[in-house]
N, C-alpha and C. Protein backbone atom coordinates (compact mmCIF):
# COMPACT_ATOMS: atom_id res chain seq x y z
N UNK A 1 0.84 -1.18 0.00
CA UNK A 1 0.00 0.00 0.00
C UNK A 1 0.88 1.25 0.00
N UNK A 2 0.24 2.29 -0.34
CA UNK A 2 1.06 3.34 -0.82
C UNK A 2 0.56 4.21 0.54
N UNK A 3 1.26 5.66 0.03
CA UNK A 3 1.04 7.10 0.76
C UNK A 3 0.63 7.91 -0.06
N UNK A 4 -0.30 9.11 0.92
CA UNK A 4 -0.67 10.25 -0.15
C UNK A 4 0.88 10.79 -0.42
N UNK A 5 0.99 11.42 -1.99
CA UNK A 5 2.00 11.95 -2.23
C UNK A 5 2.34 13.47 -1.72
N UNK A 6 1.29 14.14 -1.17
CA UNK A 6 1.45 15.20 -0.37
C UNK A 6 0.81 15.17 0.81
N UNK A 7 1.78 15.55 1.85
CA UNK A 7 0.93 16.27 3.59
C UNK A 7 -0.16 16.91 3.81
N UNK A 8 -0.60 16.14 4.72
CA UNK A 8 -1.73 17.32 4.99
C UNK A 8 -1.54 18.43 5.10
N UNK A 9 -0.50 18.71 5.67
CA UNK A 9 -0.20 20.06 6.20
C UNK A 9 0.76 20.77 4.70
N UNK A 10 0.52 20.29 3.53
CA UNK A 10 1.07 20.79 2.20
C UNK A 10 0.31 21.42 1.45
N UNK A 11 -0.65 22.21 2.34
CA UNK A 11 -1.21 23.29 1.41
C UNK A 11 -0.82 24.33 0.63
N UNK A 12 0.34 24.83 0.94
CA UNK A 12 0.74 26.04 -0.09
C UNK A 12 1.69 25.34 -1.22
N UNK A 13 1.31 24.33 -1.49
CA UNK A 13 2.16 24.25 -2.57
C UNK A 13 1.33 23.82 -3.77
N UNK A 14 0.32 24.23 -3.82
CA UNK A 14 -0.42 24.44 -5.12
C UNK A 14 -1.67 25.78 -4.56
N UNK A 15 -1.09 26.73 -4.36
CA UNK A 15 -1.63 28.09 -4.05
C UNK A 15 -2.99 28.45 -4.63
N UNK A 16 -3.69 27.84 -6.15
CA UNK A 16 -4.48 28.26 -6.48
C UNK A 16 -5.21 27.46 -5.69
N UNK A 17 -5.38 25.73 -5.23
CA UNK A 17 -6.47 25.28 -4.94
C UNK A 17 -6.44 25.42 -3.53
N UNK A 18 -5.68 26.04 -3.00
CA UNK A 18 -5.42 26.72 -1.23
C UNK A 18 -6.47 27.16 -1.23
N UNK A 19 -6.38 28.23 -2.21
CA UNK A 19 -6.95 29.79 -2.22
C UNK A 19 -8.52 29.24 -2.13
N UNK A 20 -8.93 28.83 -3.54
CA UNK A 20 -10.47 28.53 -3.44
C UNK A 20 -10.92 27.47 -2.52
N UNK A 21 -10.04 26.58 -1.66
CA UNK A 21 -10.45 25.56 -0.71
C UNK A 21 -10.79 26.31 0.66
N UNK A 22 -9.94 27.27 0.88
CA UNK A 22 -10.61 28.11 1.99
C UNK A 22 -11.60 29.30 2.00
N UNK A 23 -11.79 29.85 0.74
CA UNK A 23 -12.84 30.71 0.44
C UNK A 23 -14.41 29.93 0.47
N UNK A 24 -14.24 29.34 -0.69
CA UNK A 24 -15.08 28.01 -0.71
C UNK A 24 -14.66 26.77 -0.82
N UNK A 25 -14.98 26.01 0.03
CA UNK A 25 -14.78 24.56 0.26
C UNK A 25 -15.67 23.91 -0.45
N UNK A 26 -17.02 23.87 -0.48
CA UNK A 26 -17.92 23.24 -1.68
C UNK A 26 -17.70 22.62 -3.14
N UNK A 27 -16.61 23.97 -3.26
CA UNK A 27 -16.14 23.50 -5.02
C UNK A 27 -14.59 22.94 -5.12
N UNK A 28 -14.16 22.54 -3.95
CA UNK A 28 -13.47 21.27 -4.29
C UNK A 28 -13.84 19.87 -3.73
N UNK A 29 -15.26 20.38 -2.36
CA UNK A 29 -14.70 19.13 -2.14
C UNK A 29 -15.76 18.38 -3.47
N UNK A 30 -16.85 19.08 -4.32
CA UNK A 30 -17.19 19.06 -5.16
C UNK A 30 -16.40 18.26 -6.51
N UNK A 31 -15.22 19.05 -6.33
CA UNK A 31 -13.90 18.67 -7.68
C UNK A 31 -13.45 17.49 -7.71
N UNK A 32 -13.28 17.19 -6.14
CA UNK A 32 -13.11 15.94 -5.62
C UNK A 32 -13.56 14.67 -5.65
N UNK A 33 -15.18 14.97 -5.98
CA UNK A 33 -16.25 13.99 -5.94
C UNK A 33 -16.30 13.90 -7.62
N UNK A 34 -16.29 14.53 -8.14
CA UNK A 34 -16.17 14.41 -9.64
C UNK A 34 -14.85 13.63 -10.28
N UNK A 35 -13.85 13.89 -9.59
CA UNK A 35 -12.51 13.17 -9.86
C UNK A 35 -12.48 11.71 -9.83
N UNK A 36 -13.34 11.29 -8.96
CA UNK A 36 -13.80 9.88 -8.52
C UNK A 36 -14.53 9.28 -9.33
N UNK A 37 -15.52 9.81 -9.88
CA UNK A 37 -16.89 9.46 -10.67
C UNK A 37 -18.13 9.74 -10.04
N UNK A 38 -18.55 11.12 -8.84
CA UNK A 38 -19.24 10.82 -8.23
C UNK A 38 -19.94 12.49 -8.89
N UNK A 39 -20.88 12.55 -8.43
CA UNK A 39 -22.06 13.79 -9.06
C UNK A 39 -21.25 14.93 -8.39
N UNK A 40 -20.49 16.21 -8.68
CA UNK A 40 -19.89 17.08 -8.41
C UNK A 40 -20.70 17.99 -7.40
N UNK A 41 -21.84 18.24 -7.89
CA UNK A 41 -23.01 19.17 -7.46
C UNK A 41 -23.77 18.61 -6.28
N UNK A 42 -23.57 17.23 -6.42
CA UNK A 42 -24.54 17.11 -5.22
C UNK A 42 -23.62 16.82 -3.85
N UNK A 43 -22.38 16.69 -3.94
CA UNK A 43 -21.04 16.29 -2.91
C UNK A 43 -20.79 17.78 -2.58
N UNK A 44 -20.85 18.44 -3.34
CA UNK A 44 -20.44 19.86 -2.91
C UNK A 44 -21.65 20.78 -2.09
N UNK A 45 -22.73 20.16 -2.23
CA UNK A 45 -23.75 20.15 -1.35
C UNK A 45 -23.92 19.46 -0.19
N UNK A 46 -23.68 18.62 -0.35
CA UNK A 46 -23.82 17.40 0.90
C UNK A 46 -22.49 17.77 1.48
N UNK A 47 -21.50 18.53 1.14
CA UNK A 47 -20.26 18.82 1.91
C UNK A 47 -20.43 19.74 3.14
N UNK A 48 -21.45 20.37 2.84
CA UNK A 48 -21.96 21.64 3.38
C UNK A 48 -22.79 21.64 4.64
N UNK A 49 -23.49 20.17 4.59
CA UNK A 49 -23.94 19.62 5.70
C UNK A 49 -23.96 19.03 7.19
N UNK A 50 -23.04 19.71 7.21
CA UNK A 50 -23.05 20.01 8.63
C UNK A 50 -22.04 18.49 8.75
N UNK A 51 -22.14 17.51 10.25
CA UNK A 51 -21.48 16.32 10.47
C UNK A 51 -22.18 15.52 9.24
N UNK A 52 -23.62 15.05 8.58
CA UNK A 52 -23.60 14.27 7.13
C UNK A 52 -22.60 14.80 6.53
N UNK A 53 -22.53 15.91 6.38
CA UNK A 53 -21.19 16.37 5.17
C UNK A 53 -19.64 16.25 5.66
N UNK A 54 -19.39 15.56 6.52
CA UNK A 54 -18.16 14.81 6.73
C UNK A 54 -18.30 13.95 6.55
N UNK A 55 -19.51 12.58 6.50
CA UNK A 55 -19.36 11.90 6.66
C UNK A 55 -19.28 10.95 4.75
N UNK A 56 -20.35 12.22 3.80
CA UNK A 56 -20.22 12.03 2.43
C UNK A 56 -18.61 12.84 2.26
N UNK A 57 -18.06 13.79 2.92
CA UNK A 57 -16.24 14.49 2.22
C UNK A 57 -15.40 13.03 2.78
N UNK A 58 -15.77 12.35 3.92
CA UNK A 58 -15.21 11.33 4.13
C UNK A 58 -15.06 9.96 3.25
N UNK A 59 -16.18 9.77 2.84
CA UNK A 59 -16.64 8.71 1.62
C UNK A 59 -15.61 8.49 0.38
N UNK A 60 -15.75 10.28 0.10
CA UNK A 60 -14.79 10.63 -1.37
C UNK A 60 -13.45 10.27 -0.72
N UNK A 61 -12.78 10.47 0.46
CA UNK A 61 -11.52 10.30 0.49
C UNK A 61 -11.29 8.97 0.98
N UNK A 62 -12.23 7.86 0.75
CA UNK A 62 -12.08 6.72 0.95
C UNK A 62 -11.82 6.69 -0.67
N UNK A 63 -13.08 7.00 -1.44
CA UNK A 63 -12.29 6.48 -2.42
C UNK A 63 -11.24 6.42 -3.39
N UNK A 64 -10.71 7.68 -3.11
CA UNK A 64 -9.58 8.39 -3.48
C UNK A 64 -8.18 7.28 -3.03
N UNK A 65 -8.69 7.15 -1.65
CA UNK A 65 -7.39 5.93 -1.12
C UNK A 65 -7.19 5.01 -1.87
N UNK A 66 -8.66 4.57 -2.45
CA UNK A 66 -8.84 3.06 -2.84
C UNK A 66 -8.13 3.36 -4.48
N UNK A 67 -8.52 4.28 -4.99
CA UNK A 67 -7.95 4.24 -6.44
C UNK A 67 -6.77 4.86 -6.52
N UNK A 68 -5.94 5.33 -5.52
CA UNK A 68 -4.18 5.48 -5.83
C UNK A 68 -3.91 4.23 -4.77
N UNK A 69 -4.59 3.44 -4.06
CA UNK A 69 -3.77 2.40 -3.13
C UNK A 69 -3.28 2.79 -1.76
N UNK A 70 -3.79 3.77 -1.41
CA UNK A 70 -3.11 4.22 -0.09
C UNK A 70 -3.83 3.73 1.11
N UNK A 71 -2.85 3.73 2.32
CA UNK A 71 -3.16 2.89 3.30
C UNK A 71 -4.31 4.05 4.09
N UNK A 72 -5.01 3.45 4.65
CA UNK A 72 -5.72 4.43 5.43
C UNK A 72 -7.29 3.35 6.00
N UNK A 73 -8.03 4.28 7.11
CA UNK A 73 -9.54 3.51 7.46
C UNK A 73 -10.24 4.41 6.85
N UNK A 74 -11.54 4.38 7.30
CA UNK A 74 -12.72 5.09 6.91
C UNK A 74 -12.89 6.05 8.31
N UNK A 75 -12.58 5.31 9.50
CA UNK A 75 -12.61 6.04 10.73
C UNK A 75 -11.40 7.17 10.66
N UNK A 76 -10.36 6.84 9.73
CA UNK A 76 -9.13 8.07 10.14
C UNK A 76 -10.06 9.17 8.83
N UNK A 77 -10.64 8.73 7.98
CA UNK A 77 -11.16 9.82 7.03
C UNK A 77 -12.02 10.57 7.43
N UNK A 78 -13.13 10.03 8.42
CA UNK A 78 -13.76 10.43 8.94
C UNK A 78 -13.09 11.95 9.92
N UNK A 79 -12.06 11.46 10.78
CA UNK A 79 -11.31 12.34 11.85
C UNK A 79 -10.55 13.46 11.36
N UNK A 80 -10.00 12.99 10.09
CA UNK A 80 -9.17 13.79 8.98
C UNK A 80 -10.32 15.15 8.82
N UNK A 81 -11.52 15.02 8.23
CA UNK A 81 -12.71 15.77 7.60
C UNK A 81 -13.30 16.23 8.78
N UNK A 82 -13.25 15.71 10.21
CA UNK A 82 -13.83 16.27 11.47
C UNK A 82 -13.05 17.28 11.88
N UNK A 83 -11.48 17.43 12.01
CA UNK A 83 -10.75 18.44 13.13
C UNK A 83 -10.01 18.98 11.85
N UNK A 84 -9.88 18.75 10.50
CA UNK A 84 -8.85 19.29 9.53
C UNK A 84 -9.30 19.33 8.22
N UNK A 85 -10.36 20.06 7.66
CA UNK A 85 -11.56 19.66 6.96
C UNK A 85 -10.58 20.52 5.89
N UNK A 86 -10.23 21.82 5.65
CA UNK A 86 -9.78 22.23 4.74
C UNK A 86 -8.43 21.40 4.34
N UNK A 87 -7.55 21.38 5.10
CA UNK A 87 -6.08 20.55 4.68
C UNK A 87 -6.68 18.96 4.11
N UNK A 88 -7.41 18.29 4.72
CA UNK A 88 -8.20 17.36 3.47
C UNK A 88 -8.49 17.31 2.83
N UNK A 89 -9.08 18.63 2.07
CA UNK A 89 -9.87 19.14 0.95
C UNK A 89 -8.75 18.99 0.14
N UNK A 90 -7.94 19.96 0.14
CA UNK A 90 -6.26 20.21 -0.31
C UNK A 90 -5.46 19.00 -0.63
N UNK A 91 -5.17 18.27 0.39
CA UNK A 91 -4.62 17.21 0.25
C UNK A 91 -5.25 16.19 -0.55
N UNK A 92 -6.58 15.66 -0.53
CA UNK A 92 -7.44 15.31 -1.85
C UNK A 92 -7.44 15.92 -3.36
N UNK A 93 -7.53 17.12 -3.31
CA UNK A 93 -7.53 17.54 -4.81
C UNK A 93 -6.26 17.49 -5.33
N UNK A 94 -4.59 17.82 -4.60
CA UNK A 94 -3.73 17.78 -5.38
C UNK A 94 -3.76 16.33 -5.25
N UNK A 95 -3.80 15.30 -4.69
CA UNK A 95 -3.66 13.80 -5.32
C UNK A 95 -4.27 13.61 -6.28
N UNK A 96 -5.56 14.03 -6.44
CA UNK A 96 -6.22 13.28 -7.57
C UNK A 96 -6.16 14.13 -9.26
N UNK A 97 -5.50 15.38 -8.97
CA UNK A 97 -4.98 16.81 -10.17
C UNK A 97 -3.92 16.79 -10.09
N UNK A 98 -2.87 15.75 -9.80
CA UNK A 98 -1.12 16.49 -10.09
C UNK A 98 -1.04 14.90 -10.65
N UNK A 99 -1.87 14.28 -10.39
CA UNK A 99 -1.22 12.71 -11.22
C UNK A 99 -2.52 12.34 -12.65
N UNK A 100 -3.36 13.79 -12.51
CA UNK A 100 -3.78 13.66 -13.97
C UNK A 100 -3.06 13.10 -15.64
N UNK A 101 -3.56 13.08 -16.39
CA UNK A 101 -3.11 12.78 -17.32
C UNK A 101 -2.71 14.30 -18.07
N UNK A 102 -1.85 14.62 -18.75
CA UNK A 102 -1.72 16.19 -19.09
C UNK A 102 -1.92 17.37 -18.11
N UNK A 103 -1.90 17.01 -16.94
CA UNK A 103 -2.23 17.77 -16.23
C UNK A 103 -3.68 19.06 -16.47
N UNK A 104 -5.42 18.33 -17.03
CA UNK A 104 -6.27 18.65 -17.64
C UNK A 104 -6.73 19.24 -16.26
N UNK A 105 -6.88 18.86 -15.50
CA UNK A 105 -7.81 19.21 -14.28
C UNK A 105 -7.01 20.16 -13.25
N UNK A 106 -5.66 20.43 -13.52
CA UNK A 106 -5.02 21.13 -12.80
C UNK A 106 -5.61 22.68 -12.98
N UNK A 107 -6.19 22.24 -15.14
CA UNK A 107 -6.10 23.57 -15.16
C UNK A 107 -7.37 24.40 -14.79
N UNK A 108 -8.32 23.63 -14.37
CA UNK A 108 -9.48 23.96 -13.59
C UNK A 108 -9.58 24.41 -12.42
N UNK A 109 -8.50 24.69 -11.56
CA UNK A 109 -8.28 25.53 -10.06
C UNK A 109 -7.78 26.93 -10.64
């Protein structure tokens, strides 16, 4: 099993999706849910929801684990999205936009 390729705590090193992850959080963790195969619009809604909406931003970063291989539970995703909700956000979108193909989705932040 693998590792995420960036820290949680590696937010400034893709500055644009910093920027809109802490202004609005919706439209990545949105970006996020779309990266996966999951309805963009309705994750970025359900993100918004109070503890449900950790528990669907948690979901996406299960499956995010599952399709680069990284070690992790559903209970640490859960805890990740409970006390560190933006640096998850962050740390989700550059995994699943810096190992794009052409880097297509990078150019969407």
């Amino acid at each position: 099993m693998g590792e995420w390729s960036n820290g949680l705590c590696g937010c400034f090193g893709n500055f644009g999706i910093c920027a809109i992850t802490y202004f609005v959080p919706c439209v990545t963790a949105g970006r996020n849910a779309e990266a996966v195969g999951e309805n963009c619009v309705k994750y970025a809604i359900l993100s918004m929801c109070g503890p449900c909406g950790i528990y669907f931003q948690a979901k996406i970063r299960e499956k995010i684990r599952e399709q680069k291989g990284i070690e992790g539970t559903f209970m640490n995703d859960c805890l990740m999205h409970w006390f560190c909700t933006l640096c998850a956000l962050v740390q989700e979108a550059r995994e699943v936009t810096e190992d794009s193909p052409g880097g297509q989705a990078m150019a969407r932040y």
